[in-house]
C-alpha atoms as a PDB file:
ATOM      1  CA  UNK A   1      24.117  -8.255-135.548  1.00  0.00           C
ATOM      2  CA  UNK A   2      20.731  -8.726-133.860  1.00  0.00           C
ATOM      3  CA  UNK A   3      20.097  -7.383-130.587  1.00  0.00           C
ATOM      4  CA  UNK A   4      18.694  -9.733-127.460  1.00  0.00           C
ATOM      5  CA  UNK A   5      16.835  -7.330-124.820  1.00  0.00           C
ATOM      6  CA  UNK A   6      18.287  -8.674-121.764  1.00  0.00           C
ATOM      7  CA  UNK A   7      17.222  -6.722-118.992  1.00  0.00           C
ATOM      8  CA  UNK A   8      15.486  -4.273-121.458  1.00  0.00           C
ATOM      9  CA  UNK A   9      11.270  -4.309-120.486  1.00  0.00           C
ATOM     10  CA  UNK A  10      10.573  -0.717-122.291  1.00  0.00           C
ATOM     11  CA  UNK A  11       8.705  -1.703-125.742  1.00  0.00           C
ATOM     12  CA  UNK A  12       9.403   1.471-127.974  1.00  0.00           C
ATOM     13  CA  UNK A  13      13.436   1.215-127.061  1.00  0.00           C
ATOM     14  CA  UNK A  14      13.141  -2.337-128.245  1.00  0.00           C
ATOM     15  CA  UNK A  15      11.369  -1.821-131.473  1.00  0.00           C
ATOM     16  CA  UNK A  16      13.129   1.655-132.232  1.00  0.00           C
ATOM     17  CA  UNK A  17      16.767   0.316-131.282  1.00  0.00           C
ATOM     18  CA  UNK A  18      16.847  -2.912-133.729  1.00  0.00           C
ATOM     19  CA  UNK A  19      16.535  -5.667-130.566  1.00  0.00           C
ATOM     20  CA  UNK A  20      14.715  -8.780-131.044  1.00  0.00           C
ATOM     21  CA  UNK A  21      11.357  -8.690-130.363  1.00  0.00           C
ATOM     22  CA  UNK A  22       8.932 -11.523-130.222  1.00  0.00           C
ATOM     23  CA  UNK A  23       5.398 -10.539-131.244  1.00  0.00           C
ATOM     24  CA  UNK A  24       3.093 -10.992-128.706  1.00  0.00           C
ATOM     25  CA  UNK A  25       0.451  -8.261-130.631  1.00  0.00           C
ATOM     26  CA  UNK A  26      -1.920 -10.677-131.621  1.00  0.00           C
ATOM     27  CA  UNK A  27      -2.958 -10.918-127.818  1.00  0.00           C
ATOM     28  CA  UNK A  28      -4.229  -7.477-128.022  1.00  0.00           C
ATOM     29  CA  UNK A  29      -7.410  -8.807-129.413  1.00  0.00           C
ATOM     30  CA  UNK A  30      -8.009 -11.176-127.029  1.00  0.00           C
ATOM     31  CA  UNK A  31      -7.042  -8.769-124.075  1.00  0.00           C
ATOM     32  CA  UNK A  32      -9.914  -7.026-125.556  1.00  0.00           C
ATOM     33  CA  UNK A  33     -12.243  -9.318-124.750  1.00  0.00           C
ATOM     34  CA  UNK A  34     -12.108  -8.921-120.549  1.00  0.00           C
ATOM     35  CA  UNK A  35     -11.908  -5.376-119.645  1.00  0.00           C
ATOM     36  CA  UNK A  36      -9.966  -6.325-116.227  1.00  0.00           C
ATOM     37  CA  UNK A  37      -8.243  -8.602-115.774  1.00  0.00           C
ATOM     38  CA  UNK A  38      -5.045 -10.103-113.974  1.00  0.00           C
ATOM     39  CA  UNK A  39      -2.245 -12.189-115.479  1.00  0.00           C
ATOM     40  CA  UNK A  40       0.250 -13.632-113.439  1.00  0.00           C
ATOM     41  CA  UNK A  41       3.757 -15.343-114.469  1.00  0.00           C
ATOM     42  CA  UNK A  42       6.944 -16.141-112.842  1.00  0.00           C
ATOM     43  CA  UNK A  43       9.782 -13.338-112.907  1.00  0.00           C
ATOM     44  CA  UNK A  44      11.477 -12.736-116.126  1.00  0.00           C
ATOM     45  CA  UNK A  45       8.845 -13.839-117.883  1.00  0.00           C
ATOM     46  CA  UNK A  46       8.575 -10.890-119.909  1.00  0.00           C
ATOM     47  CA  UNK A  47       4.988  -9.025-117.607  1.00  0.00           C
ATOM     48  CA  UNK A  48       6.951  -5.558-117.868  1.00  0.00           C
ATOM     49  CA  UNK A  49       7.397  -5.970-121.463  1.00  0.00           C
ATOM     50  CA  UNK A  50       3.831  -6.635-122.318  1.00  0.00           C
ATOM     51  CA  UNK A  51       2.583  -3.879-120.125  1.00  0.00           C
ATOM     52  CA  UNK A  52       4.839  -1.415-121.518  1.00  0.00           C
ATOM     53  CA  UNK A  53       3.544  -3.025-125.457  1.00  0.00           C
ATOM     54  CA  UNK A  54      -0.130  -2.485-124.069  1.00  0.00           C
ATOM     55  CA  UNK A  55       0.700   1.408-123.226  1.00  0.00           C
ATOM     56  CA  UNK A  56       2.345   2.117-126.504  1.00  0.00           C
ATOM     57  CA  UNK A  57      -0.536   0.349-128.078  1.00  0.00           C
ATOM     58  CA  UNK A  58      -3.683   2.219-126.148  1.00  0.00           C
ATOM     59  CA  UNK A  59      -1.895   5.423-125.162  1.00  0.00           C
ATOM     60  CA  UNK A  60      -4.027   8.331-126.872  1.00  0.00           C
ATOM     61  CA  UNK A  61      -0.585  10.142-127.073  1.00  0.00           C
ATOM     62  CA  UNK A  62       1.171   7.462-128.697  1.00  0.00           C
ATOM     63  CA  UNK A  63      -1.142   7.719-132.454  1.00  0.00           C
ATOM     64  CA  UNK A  64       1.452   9.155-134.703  1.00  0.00           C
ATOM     65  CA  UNK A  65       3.704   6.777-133.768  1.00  0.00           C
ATOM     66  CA  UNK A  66       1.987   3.856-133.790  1.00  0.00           C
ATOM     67  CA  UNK A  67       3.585   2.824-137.559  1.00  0.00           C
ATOM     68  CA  UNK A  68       7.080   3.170-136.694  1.00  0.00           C
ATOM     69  CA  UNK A  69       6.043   0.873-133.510  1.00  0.00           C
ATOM     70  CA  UNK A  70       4.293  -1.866-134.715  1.00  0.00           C
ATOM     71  CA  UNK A  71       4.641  -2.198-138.437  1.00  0.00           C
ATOM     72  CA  UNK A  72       5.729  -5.561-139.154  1.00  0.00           C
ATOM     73  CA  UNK A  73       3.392  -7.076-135.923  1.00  0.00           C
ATOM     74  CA  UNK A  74       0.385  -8.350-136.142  1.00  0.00           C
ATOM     75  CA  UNK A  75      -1.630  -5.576-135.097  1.00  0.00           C
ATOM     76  CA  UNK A  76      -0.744  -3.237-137.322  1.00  0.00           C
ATOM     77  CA  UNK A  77      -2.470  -5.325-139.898  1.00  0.00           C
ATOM     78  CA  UNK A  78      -5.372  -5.722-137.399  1.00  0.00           C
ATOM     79  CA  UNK A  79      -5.894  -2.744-135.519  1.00  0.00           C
ATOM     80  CA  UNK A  80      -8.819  -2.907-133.447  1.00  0.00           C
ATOM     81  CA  UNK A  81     -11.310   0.341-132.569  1.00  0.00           C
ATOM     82  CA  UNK A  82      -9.667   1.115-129.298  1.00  0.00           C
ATOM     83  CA  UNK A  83      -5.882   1.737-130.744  1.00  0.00           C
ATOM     84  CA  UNK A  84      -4.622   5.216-129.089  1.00  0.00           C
ATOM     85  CA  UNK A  85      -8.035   5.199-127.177  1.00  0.00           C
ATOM     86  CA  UNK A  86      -6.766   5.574-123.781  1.00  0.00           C
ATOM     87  CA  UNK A  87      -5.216   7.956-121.078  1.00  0.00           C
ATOM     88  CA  UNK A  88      -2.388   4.904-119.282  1.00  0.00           C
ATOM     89  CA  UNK A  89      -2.388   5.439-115.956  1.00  0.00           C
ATOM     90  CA  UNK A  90       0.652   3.259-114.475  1.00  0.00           C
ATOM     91  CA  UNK A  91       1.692   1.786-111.232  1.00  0.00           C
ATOM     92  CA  UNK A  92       4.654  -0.276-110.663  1.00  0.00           C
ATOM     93  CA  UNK A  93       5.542  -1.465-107.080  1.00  0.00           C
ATOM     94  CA  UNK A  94       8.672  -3.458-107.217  1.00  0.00           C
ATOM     95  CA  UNK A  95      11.962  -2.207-105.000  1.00  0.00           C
ATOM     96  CA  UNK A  96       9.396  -1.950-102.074  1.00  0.00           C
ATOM     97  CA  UNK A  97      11.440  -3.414 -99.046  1.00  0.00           C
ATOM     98  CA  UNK A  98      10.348  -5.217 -96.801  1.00  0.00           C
ATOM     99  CA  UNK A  99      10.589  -3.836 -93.465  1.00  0.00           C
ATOM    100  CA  UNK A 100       8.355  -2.106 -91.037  1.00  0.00           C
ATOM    101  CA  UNK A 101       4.531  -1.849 -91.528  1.00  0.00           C
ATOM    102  CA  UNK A 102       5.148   1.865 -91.796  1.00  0.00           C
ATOM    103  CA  UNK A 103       7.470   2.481 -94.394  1.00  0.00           C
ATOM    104  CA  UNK A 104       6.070  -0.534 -96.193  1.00  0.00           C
ATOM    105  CA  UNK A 105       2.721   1.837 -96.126  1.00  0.00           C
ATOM    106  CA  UNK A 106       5.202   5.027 -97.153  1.00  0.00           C
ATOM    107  CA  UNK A 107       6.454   2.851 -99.871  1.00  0.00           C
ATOM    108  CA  UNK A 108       3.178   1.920-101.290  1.00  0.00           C
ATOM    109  CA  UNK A 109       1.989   5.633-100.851  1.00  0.00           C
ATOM    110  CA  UNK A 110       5.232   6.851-102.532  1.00  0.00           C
ATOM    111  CA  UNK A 111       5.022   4.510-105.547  1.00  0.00           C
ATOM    112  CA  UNK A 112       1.573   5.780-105.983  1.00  0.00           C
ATOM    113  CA  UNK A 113       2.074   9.208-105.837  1.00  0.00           C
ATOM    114  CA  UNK A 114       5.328   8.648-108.645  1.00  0.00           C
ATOM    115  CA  UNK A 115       2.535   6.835-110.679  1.00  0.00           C
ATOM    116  CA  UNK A 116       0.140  10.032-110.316  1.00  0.00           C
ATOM    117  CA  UNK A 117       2.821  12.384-111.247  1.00  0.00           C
ATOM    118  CA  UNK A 118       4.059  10.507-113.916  1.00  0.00           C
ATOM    119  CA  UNK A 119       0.632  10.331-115.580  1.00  0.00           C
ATOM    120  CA  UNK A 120      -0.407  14.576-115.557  1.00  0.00           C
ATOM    121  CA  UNK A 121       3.039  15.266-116.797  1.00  0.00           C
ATOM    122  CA  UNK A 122       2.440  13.060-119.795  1.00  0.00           C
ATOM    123  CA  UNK A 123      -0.616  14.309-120.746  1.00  0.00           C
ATOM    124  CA  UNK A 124       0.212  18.088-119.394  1.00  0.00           C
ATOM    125  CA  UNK A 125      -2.589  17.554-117.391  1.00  0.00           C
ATOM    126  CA  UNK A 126      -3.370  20.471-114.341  1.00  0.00           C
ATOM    127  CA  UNK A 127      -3.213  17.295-111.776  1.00  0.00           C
ATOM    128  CA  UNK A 128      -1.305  16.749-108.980  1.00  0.00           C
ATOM    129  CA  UNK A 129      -0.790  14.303-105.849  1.00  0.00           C
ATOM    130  CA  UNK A 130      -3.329  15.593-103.219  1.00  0.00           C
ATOM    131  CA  UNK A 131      -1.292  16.066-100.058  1.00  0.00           C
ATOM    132  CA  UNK A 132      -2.417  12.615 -98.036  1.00  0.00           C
ATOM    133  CA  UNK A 133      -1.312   9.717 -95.988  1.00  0.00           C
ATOM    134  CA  UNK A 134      -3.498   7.732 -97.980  1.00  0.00           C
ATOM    135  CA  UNK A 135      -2.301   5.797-101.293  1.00  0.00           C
ATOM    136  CA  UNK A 136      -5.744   5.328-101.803  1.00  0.00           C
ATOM    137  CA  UNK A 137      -7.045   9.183-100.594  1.00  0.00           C
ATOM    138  CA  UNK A 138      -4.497  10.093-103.359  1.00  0.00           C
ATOM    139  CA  UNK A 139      -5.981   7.998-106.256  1.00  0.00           C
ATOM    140  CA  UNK A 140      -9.069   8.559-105.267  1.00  0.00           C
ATOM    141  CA  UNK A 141      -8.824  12.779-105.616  1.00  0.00           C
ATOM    142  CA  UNK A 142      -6.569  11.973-108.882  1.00  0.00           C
ATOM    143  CA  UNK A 143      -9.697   9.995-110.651  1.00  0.00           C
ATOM    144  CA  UNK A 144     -12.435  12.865-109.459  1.00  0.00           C
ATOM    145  CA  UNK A 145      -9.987  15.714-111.136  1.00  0.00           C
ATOM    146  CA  UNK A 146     -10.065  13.443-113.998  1.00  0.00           C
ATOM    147  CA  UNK A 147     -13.300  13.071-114.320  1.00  0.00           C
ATOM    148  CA  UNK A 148     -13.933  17.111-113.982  1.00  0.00           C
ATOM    149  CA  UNK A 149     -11.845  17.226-116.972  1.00  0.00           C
ATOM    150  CA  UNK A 150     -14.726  15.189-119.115  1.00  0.00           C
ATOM    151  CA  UNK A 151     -12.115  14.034-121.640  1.00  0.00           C
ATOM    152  CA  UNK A 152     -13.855  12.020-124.097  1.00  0.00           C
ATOM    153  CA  UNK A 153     -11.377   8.840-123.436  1.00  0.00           C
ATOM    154  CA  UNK A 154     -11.011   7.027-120.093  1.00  0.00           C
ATOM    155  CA  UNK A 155      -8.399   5.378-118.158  1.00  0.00           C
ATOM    156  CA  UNK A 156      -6.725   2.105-118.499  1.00  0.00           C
ATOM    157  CA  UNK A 157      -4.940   1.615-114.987  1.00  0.00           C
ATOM    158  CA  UNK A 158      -1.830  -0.729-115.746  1.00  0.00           C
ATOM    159  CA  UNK A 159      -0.464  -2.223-112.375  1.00  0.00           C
ATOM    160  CA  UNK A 160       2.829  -4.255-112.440  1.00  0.00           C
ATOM    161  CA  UNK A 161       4.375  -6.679-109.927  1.00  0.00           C
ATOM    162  CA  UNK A 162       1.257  -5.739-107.903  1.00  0.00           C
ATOM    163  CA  UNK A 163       2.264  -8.560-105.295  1.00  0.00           C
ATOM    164  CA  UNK A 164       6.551  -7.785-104.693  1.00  0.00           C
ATOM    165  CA  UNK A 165       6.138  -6.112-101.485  1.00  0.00           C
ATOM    166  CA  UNK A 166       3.206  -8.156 -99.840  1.00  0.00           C
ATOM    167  CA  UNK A 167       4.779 -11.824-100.983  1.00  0.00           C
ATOM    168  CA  UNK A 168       7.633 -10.933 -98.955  1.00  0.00           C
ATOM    169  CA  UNK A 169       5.425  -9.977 -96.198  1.00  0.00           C
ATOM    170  CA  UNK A 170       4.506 -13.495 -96.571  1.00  0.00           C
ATOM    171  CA  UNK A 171       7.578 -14.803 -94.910  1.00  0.00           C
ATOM    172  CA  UNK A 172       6.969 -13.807 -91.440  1.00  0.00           C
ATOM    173  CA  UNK A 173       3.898 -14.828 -89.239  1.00  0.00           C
ATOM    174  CA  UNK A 174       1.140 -13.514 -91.850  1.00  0.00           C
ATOM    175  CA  UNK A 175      -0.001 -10.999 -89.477  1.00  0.00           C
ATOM    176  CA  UNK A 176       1.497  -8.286 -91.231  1.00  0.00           C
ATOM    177  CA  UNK A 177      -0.266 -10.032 -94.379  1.00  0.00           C
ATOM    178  CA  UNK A 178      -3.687  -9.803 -93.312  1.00  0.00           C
ATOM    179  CA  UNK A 179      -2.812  -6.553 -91.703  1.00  0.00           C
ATOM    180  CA  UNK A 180      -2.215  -5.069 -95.623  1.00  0.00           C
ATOM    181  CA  UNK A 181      -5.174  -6.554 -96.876  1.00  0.00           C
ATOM    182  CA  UNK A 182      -8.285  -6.601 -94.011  1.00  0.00           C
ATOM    183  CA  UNK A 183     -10.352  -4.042 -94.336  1.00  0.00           C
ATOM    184  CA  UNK A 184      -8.936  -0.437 -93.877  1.00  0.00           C
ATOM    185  CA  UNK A 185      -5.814  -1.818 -94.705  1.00  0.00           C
ATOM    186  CA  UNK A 186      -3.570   0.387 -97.072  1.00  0.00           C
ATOM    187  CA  UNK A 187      -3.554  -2.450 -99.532  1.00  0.00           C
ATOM    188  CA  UNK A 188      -6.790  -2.816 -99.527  1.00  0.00           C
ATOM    189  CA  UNK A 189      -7.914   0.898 -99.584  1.00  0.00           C
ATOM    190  CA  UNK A 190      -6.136   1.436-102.938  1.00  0.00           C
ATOM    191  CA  UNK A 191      -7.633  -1.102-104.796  1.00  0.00           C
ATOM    192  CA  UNK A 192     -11.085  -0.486-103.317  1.00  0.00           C
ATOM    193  CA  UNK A 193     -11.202   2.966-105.301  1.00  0.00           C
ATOM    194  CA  UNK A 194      -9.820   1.072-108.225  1.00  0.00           C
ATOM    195  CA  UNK A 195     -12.886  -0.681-108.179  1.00  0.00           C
ATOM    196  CA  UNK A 196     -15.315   1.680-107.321  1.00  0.00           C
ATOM    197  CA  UNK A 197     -14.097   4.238-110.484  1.00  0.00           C
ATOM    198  CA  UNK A 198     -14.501   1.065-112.564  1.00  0.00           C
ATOM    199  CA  UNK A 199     -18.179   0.738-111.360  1.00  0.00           C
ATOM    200  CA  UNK A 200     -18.659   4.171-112.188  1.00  0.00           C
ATOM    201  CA  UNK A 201     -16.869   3.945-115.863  1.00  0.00           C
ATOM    202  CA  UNK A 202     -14.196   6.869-114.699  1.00  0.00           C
ATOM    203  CA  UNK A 203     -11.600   3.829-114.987  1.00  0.00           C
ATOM    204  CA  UNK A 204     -12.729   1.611-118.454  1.00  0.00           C
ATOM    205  CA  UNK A 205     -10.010  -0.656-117.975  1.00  0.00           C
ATOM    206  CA  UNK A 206      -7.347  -2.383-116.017  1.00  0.00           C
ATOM    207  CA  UNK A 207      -4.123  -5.132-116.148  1.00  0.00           C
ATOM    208  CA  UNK A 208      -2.359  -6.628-113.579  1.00  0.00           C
ATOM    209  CA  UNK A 209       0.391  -8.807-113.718  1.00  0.00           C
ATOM    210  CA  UNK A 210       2.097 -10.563-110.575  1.00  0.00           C
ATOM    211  CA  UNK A 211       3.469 -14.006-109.202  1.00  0.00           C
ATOM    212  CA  UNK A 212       0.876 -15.101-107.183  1.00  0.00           C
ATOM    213  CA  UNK A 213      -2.844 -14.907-106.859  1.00  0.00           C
ATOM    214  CA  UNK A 214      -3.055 -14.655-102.911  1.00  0.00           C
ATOM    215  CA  UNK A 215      -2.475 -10.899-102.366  1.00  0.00           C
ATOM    216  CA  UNK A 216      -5.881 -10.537-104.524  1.00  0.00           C
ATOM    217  CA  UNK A 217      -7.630 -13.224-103.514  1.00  0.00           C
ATOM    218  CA  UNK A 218      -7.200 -12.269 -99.782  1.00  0.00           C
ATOM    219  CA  UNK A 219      -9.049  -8.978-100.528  1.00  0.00           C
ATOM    220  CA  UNK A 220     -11.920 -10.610-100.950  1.00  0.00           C
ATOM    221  CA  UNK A 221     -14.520  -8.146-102.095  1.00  0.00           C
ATOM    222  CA  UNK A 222     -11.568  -5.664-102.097  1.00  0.00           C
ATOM    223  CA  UNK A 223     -11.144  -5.967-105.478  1.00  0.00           C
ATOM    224  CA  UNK A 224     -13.606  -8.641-106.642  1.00  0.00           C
ATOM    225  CA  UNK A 225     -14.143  -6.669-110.456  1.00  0.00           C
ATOM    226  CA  UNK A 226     -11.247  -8.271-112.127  1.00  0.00           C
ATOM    227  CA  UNK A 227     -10.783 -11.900-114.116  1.00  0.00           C
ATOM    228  CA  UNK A 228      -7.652 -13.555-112.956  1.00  0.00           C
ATOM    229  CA  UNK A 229      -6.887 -15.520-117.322  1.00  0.00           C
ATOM    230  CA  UNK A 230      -3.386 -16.917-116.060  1.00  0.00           C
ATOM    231  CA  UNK A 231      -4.612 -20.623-116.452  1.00  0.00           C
ATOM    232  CA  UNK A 232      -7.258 -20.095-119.530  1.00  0.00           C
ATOM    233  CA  UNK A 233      -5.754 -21.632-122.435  1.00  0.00           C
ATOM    234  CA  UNK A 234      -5.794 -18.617-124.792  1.00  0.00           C
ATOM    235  CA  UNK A 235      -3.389 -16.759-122.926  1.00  0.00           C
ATOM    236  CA  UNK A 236      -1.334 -19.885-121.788  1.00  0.00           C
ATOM    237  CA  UNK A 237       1.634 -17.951-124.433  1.00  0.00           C
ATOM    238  CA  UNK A 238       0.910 -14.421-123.898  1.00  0.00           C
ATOM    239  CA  UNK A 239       3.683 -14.120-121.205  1.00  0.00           C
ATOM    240  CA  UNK A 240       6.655 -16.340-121.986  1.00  0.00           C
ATOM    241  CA  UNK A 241       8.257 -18.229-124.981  1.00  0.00           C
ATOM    242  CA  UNK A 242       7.248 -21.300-126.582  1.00  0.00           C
ATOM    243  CA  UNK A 243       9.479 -23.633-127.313  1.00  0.00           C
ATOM    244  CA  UNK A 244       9.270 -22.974-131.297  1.00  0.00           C
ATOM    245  CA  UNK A 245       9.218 -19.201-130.299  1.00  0.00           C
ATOM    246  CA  UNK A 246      12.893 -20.550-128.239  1.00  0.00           C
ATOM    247  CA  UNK A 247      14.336 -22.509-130.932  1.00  0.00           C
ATOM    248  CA  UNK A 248      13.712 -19.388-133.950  1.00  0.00           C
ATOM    249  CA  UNK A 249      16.060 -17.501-131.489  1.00  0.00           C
ATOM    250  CA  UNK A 250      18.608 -19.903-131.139  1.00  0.00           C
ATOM    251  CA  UNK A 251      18.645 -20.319-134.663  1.00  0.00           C
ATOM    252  CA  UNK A 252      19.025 -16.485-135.836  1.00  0.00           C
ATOM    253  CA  UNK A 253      22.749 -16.698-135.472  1.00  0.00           C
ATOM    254  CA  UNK A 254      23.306 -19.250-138.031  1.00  0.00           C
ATOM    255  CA  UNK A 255      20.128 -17.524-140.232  1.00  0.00           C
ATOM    256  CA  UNK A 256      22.404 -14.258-140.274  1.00  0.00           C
ATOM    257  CA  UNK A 257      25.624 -16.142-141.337  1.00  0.00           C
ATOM    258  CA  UNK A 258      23.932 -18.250-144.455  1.00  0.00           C
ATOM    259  CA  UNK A 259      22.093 -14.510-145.138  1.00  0.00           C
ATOM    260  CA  UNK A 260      26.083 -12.723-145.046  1.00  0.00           C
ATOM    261  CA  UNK A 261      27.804 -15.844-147.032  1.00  0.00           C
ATOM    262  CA  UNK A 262      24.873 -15.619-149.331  1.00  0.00           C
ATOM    263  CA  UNK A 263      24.898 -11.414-150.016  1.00  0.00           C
ATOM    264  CA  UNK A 264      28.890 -11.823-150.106  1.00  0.00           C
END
């Protein structure tokens, strides 16, 4: 009986517990070509799912697994040079609520700081969260240890539903909004080091996936480094089914019961 991941976003469960997984590999090279950039897609689409196939892909600690993984995808017949090339630094900031400016602030910070911890115990790395009030004071101090460590790869910083928290912001006057995103803003602040280690190569490269393009675009030269592909034709499929993609899953249910009448 096949297995549809309903609910299920982590790529290596998928692939290692038998569920159905549509290959979405052969984006990889394309990916490639933009070194950050932003894709953005309703919910359910599938953005945590990609991510999470992007880390197993990249992540340097991921190479001896990369067979059981992805045989049977397109990449694994087309690797390119920067498979199991990269130290995945992760951020996700859903389940932010949506309250007062202060805990939305401790939220962000706290979401950060999981990220940061997250990332030195998976690569037993002698880096943690500087003690700070600042999400992006904390990054910040993470990417200079980093960089102390001269590890021959760099970062790719993967950032998912980057906009939960501040759409919601969205539906009271839009002070609060701005207030995120002005300059000196918390908001802001974080993604301002993001771009500043990319300028300086400490941070090689970075995805973001969202809803909307406003939180972004409202920064301004915040975060002015990245290439938002949601409406360029080559990814229009990345994220998401097409219909033919749609109709070979409807069909597997009568594919298995010709393939059991036929074996019996």
């Amino acid at each position: 009986m096949f297995k549809i991941p309903y609910g299920e976003s982590h790529f290596e469960t998928l692939r290692l517990q038998g569920y159905v997984y549509i290959d979405k590999t052969r984006f990889i090279e394309e990916v490639e070509k933009t070194k950050r950039l932003i894709h953005l897609r309703p919910r359910r689409f599938g953005k945590s799912l990609f991510l999470s196939m992007l880390d197993s892909y990249y992540d340097v600690n991921s190479a001896d697994k990369f067979d059981e993984l992805f045989k049977g995808l397109y990449i694994h017949e087309n690797p390119t040079e920067n498979k199991n090339n990269y130290y995945i630094l992760r951020f996700n900031f859903s389940g932010i609520q949506n309250t007062e400016k202060s805990d939305l602030e401790d939220g962000f910070l706290n979401k950060v700081k999981a990220g940061i911890k997250s990332f030195s115990d998976r690569y037993d790395l002698d880096i943690r969260p500087k003690e700070s009030n600042s999400a992006g004071g904390v990054l910040g101090a993470l990417l200079n240890d980093f960089q102390m460590l001269k590890k021959p790869q760099k970062i790719y910083i993967l950032i998912d539903e980057y906009d939960h928290f501040t759409n919601s912001v969205l539906g009271g006057d839009g002070g609060d909004f701005l207030a995120l995103l002005e300059r000196g803003g918390f908001v802001r602040s974080f993604y301002e080091i993001i771009k500043e280690k990319a300028e300086l190569g400490i941070v090689e490269r970075i995805f973001i996936t969202g809803v909307m393009s406003i939180t972004l675009d409202s920064m301004t030269s915040g975060f002015n480094v990245a290439t938002n592909v949601t409406t360029y034709d080559r990814f229009a499929d990345m994220i998401g089914f097409r219909a033919d993609e749609v109709k070979s899953l409807l069909a597997l249910p009568l594919q298995l019961q010709m393939l059991k009448i036929k074996c019996s």
